[in-house]
PDB file of N, CA and C in Angstrom:
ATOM      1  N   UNK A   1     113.452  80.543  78.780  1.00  0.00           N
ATOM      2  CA  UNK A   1     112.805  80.621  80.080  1.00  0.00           C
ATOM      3  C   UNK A   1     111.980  79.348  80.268  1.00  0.00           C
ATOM      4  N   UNK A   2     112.029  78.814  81.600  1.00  0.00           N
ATOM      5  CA  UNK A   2     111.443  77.636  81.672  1.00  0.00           C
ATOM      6  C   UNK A   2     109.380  77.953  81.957  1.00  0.00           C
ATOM      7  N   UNK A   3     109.134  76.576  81.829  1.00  0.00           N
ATOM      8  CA  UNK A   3     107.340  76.898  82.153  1.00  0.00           C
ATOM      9  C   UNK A   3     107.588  77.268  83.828  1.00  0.00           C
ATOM     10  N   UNK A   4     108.318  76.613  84.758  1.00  0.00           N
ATOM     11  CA  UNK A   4     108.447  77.230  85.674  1.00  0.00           C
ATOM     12  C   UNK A   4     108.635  78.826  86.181  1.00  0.00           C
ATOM     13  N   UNK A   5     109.536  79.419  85.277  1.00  0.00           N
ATOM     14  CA  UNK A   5     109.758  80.919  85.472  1.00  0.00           C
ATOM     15  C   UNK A   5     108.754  81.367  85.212  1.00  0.00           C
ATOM     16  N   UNK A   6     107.958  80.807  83.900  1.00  0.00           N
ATOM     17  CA  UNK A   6     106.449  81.527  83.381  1.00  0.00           C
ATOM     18  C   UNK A   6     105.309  81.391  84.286  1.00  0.00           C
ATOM     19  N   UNK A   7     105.327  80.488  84.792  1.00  0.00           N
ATOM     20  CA  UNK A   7     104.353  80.306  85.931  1.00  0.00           C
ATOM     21  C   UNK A   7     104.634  81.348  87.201  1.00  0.00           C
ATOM     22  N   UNK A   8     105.427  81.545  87.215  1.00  0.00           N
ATOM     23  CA  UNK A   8     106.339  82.892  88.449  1.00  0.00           C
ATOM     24  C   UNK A   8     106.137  83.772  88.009  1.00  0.00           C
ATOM     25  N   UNK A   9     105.888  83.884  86.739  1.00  0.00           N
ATOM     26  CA  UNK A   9     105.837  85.786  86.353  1.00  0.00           C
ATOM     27  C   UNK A   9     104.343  85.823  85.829  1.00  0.00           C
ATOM     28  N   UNK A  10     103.739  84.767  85.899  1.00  0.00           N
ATOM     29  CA  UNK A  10     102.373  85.066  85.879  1.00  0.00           C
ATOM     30  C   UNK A  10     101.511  84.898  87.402  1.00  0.00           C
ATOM     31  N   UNK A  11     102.179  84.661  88.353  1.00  0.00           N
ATOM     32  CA  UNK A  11     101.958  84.524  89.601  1.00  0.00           C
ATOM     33  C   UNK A  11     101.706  85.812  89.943  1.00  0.00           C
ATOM     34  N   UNK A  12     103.385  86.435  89.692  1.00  0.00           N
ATOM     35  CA  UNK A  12     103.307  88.187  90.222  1.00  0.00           C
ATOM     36  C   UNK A  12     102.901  88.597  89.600  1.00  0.00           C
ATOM     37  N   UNK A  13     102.338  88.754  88.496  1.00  0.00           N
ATOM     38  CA  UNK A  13     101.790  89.594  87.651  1.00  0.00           C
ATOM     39  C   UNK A  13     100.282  89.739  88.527  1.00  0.00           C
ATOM     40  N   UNK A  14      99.422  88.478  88.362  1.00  0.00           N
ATOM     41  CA  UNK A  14      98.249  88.311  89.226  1.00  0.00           C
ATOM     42  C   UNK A  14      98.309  89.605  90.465  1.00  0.00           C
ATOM     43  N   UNK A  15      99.070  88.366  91.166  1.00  0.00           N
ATOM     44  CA  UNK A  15      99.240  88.956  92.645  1.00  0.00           C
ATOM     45  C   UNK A  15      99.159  90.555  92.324  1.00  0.00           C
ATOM     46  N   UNK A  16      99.647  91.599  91.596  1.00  0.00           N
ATOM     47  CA  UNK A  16     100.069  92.862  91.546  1.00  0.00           C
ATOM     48  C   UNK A  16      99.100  93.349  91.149  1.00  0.00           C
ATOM     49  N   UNK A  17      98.656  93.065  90.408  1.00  0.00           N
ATOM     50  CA  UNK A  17      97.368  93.407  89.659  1.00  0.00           C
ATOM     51  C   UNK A  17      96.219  93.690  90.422  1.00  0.00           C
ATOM     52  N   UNK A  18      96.288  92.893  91.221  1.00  0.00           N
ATOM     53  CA  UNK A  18      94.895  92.533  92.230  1.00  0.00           C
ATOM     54  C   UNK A  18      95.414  92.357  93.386  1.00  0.00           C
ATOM     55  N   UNK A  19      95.261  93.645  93.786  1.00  0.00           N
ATOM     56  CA  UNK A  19      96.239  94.056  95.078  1.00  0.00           C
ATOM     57  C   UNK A  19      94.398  94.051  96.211  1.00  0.00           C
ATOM     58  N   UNK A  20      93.503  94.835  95.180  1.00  0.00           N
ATOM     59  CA  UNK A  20      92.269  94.932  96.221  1.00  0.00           C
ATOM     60  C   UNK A  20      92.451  96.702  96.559  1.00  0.00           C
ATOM     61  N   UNK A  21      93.592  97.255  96.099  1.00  0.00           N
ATOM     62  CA  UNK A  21      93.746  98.752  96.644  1.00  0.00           C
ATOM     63  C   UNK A  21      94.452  98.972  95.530  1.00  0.00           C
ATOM     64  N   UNK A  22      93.129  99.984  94.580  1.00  0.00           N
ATOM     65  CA  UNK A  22      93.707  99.815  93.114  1.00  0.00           C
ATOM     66  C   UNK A  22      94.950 101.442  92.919  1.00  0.00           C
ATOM     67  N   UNK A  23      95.343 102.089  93.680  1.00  0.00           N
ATOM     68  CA  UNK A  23      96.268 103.023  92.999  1.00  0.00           C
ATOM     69  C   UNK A  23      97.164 102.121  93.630  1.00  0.00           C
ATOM     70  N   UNK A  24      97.824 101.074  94.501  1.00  0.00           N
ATOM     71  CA  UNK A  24      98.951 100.150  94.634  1.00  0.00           C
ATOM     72  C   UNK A  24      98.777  99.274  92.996  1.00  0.00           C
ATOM     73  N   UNK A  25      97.343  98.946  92.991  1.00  0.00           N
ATOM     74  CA  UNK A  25      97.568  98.284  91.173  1.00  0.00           C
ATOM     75  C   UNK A  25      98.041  98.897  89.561  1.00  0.00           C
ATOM     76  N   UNK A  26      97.719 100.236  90.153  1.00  0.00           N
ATOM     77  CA  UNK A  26      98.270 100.790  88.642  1.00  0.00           C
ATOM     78  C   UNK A  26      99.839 101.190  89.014  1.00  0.00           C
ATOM     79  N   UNK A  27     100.484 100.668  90.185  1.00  0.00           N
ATOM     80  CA  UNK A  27     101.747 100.803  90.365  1.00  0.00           C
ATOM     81  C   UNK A  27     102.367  99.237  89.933  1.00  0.00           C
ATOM     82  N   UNK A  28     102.025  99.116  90.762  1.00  0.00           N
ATOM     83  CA  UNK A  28     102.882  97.376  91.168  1.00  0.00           C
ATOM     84  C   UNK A  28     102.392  96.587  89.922  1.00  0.00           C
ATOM     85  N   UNK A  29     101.151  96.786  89.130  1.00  0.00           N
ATOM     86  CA  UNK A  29     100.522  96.060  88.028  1.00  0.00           C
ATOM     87  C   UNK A  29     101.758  96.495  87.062  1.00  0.00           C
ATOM     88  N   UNK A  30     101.775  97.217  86.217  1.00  0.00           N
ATOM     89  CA  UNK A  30     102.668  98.107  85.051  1.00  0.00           C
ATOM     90  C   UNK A  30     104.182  97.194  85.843  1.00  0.00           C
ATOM     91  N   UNK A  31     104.567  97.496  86.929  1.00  0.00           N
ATOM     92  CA  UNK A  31     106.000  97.513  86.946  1.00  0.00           C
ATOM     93  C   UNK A  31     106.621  96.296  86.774  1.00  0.00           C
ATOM     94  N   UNK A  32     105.561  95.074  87.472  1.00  0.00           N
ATOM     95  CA  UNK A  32     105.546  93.717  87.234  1.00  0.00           C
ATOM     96  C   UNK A  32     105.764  93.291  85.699  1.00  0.00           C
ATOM     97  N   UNK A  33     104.629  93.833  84.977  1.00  0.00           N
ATOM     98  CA  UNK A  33     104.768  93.487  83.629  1.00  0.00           C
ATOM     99  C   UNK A  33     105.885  94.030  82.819  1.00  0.00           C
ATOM    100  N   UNK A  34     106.163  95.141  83.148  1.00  0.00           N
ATOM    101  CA  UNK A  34     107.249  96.022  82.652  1.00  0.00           C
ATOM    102  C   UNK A  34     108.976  95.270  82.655  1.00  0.00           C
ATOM    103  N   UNK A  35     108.628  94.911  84.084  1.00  0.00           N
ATOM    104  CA  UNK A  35     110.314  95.049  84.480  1.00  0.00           C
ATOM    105  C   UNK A  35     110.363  93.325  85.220  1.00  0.00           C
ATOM    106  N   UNK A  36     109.556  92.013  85.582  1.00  0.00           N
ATOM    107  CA  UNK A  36     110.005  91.269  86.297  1.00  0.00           C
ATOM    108  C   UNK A  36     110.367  90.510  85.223  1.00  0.00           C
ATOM    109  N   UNK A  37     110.501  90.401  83.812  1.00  0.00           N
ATOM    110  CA  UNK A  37     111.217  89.503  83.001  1.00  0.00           C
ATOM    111  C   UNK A  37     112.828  89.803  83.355  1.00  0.00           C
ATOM    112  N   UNK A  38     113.233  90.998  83.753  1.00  0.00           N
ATOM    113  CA  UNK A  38     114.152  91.582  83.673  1.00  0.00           C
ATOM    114  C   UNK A  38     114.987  91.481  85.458  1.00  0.00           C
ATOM    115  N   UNK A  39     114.305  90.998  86.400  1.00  0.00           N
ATOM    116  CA  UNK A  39     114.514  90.778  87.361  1.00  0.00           C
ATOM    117  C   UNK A  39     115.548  89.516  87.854  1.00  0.00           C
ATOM    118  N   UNK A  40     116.466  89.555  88.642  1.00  0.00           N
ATOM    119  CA  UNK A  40     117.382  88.481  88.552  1.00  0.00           C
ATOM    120  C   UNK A  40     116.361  87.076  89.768  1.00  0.00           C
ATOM    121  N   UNK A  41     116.510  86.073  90.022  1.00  0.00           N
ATOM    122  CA  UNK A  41     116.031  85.291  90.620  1.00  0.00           C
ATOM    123  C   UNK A  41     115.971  86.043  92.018  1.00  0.00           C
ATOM    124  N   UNK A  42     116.836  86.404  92.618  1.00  0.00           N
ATOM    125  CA  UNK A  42     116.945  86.860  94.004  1.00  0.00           C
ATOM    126  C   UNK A  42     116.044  88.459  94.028  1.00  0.00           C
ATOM    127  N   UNK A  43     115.776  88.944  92.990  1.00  0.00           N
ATOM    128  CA  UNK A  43     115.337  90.263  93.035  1.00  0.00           C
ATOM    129  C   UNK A  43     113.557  89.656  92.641  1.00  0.00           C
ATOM    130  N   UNK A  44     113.031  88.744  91.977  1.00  0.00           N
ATOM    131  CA  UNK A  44     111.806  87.953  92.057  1.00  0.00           C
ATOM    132  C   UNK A  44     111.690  87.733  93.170  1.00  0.00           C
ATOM    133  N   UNK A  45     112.408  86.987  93.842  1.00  0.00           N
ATOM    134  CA  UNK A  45     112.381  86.590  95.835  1.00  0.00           C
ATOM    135  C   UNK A  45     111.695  87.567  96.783  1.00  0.00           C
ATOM    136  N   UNK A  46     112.683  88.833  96.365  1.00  0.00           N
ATOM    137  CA  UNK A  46     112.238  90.259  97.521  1.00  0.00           C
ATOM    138  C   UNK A  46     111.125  90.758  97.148  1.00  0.00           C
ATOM    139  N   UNK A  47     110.696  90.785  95.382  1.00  0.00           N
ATOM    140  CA  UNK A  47     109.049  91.498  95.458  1.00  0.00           C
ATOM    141  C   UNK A  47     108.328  90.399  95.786  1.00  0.00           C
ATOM    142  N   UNK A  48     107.888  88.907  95.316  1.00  0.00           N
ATOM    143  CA  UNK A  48     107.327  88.085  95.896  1.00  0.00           C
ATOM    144  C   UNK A  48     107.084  88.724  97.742  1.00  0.00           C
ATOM    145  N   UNK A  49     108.782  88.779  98.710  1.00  0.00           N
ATOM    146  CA  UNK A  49     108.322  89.045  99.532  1.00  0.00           C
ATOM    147  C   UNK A  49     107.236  90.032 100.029  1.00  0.00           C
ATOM    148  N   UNK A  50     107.886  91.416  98.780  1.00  0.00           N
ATOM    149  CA  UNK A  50     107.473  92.649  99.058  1.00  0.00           C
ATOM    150  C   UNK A  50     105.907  92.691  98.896  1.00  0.00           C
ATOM    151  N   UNK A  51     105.264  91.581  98.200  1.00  0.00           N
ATOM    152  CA  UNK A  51     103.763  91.660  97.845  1.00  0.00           C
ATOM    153  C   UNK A  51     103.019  90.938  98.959  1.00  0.00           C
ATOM    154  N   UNK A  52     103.920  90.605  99.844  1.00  0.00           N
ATOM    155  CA  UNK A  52     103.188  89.953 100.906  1.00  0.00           C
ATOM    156  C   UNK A  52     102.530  90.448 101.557  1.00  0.00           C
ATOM    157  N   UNK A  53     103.060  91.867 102.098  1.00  0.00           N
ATOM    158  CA  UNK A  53     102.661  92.992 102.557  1.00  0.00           C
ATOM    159  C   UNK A  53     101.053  93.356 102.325  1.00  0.00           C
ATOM    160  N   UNK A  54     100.271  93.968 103.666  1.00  0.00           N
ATOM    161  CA  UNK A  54      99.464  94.191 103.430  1.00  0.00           C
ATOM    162  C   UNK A  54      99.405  95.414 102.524  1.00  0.00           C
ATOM    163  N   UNK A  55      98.015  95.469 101.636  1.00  0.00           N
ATOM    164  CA  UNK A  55      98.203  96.697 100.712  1.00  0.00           C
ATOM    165  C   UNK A  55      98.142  97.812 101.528  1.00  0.00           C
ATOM    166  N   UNK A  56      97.672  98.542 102.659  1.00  0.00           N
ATOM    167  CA  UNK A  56      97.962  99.618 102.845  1.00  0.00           C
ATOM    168  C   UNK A  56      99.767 100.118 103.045  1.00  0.00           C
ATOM    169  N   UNK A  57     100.421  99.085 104.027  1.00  0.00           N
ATOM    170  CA  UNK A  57     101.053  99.057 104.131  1.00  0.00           C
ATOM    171  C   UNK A  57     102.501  99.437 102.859  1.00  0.00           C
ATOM    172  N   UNK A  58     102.133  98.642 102.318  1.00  0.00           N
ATOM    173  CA  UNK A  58     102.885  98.662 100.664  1.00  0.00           C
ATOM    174  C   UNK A  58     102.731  99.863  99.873  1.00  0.00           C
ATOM    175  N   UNK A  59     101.779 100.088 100.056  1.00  0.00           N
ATOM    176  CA  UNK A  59     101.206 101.765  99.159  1.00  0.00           C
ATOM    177  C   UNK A  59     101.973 102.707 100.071  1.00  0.00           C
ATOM    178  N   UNK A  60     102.027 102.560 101.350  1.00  0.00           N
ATOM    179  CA  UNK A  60     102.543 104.027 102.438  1.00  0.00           C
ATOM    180  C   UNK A  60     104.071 104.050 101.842  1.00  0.00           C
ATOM    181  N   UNK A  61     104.895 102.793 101.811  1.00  0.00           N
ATOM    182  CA  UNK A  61     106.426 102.798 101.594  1.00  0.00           C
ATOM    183  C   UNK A  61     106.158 102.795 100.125  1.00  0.00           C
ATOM    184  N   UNK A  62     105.347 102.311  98.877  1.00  0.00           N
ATOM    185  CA  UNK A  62     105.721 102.915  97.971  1.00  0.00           C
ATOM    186  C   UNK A  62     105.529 104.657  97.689  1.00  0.00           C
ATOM    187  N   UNK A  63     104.889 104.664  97.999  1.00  0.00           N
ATOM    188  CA  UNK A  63     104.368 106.652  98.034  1.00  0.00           C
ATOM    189  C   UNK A  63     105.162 107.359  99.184  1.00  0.00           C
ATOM    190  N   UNK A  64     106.098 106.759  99.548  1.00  0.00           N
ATOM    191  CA  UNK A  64     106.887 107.158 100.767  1.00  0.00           C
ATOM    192  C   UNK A  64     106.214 108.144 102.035  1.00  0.00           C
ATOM    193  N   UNK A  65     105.573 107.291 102.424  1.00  0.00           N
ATOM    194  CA  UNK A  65     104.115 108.214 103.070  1.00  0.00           C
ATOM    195  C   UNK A  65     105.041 107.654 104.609  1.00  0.00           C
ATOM    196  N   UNK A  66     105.552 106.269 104.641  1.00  0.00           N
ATOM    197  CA  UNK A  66     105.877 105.664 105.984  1.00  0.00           C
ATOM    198  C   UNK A  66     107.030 104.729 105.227  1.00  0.00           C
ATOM    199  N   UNK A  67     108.133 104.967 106.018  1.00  0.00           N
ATOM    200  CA  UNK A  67     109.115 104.089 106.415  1.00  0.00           C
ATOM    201  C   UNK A  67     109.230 102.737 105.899  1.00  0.00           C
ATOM    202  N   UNK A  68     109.668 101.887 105.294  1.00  0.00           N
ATOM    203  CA  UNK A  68     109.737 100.190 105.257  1.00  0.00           C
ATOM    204  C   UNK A  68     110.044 100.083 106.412  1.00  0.00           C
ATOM    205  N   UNK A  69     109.985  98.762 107.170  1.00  0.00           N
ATOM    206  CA  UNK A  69     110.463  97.858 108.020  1.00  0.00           C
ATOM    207  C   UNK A  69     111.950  97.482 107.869  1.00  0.00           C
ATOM    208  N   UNK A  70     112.466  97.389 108.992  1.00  0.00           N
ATOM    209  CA  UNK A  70     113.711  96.389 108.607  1.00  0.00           C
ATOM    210  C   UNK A  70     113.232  95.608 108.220  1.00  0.00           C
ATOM    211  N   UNK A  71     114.283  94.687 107.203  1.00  0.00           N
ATOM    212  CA  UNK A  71     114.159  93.703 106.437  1.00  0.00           C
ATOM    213  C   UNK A  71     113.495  93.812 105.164  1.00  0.00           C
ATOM    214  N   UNK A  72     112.809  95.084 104.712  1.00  0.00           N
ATOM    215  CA  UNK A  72     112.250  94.920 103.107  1.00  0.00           C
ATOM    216  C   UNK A  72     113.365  95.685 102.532  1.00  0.00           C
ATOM    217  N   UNK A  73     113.448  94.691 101.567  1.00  0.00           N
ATOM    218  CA  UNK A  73     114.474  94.807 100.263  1.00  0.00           C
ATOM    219  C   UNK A  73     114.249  96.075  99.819  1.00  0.00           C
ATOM    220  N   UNK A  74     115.037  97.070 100.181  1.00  0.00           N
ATOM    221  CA  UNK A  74     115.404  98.449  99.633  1.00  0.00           C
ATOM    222  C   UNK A  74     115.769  98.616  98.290  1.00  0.00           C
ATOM    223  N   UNK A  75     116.441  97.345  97.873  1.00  0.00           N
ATOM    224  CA  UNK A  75     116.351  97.862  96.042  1.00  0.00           C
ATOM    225  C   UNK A  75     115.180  97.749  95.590  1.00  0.00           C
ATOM    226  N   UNK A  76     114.664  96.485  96.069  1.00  0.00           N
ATOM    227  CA  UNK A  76     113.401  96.515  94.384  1.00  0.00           C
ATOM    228  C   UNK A  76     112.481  97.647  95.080  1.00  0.00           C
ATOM    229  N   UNK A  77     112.190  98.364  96.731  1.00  0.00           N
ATOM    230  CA  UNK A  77     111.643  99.221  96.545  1.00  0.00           C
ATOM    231  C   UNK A  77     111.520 100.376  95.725  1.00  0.00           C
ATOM    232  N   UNK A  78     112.535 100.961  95.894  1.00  0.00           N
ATOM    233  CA  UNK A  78     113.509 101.654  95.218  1.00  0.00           C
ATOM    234  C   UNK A  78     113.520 101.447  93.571  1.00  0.00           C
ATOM    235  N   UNK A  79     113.198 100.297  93.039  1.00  0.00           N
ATOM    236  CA  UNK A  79     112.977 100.404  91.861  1.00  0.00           C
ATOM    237  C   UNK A  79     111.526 100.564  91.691  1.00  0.00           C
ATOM    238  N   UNK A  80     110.774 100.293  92.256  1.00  0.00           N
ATOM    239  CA  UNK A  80     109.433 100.581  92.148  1.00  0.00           C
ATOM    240  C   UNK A  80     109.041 101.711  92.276  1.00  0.00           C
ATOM    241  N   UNK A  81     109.973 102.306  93.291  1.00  0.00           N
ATOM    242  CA  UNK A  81     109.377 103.955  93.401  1.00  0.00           C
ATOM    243  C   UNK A  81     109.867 104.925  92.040  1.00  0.00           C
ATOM    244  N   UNK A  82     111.281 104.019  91.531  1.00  0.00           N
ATOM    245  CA  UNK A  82     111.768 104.969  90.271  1.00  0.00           C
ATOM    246  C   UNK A  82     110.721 105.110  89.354  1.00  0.00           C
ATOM    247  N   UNK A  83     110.141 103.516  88.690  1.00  0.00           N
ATOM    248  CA  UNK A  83     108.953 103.191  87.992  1.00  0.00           C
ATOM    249  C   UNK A  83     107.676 104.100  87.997  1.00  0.00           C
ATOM    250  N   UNK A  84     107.205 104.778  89.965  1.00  0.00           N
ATOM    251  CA  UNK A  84     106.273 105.213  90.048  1.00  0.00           C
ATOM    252  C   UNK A  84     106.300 106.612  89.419  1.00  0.00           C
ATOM    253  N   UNK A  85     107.522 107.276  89.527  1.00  0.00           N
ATOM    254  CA  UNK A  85     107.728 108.675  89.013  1.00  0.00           C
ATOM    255  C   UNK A  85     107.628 108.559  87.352  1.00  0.00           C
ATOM    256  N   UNK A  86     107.615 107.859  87.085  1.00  0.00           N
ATOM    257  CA  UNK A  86     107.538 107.358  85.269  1.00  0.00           C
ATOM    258  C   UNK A  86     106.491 107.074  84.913  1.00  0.00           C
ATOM    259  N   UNK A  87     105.683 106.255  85.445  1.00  0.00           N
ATOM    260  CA  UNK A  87     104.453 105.608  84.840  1.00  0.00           C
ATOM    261  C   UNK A  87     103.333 106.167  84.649  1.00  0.00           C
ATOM    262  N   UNK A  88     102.955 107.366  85.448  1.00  0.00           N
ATOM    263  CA  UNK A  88     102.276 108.427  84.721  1.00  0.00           C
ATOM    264  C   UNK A  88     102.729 108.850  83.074  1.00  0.00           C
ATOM    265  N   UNK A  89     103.891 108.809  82.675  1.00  0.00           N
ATOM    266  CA  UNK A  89     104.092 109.215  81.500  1.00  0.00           C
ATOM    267  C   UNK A  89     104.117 107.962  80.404  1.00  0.00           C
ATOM    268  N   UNK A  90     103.056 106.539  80.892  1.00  0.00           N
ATOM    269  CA  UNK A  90     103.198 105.703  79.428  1.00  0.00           C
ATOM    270  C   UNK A  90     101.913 105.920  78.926  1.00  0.00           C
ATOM    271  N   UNK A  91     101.707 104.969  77.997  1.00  0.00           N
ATOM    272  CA  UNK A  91     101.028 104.725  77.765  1.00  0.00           C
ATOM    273  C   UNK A  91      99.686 104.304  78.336  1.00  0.00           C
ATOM    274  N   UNK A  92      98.194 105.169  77.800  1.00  0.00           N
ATOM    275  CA  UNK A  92      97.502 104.138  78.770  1.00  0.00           C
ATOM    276  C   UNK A  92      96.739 102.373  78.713  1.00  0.00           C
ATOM    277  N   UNK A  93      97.453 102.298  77.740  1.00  0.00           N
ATOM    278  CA  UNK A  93      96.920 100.813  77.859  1.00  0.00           C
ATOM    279  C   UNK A  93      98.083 100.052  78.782  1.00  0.00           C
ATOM    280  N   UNK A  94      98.948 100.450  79.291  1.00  0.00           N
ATOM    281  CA  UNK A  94     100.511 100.107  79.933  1.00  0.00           C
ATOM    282  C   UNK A  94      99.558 100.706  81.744  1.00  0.00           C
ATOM    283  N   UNK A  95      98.975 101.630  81.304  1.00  0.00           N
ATOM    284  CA  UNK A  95      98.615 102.289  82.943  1.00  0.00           C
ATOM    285  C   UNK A  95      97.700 100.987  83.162  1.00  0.00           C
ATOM    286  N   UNK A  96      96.548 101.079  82.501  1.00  0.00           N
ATOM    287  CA  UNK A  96      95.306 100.667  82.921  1.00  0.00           C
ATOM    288  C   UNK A  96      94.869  99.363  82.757  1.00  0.00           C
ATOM    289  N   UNK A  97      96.353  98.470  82.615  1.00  0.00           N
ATOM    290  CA  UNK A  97      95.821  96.576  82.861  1.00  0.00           C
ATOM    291  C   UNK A  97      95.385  96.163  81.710  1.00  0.00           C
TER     292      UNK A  97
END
């Protein structure tokens, strides 16, 4: 992996972490660390996009409270929401940053 990719996955990691609306952080924090080594370049692209999002916003479509927009990437949601049904069951040093 280049220092470039590392600099990208410590970008999102940040970014997720410190959302400012912490039950979006014990989601999006864990899943980042968990799963964006594992992410293909184009699937980094759509959560980058997906974190653009304001946090309320992001929390309603991850907790499926409201709808995405056209145009947000339905997989990595979708993988995030799989993540969310799981991540109650790790570890808590994996929950809690």
């Amino acid at each position: 992996m280049s220092i470039h990719d590392e600099t990208r996955l410590k970008r999102l990691s940040f970014r997720a972490w410190r959302r400012g609306f912490r039950e979006a952080d014990l989601i999006l924090g864990p899943f980042v660390d968990t799963h964006a080594r594992d992410l293909t370049p184009e699937a980094l692209d759509a959560l980058e996009d997906l974190l653009g999002h304001p946090d309320q916003d992001l929390y309603a479509w991850i907790v499926e409270r409201e709808a995405p927009p056209e145009g947000v990437d339905l997989a990595i949601l979708t993988a995030i929401r799989q993540f969310r049904d799981t991540v109650h069951k790790l570890p808590g040093a994996v929950r809690g940053g």
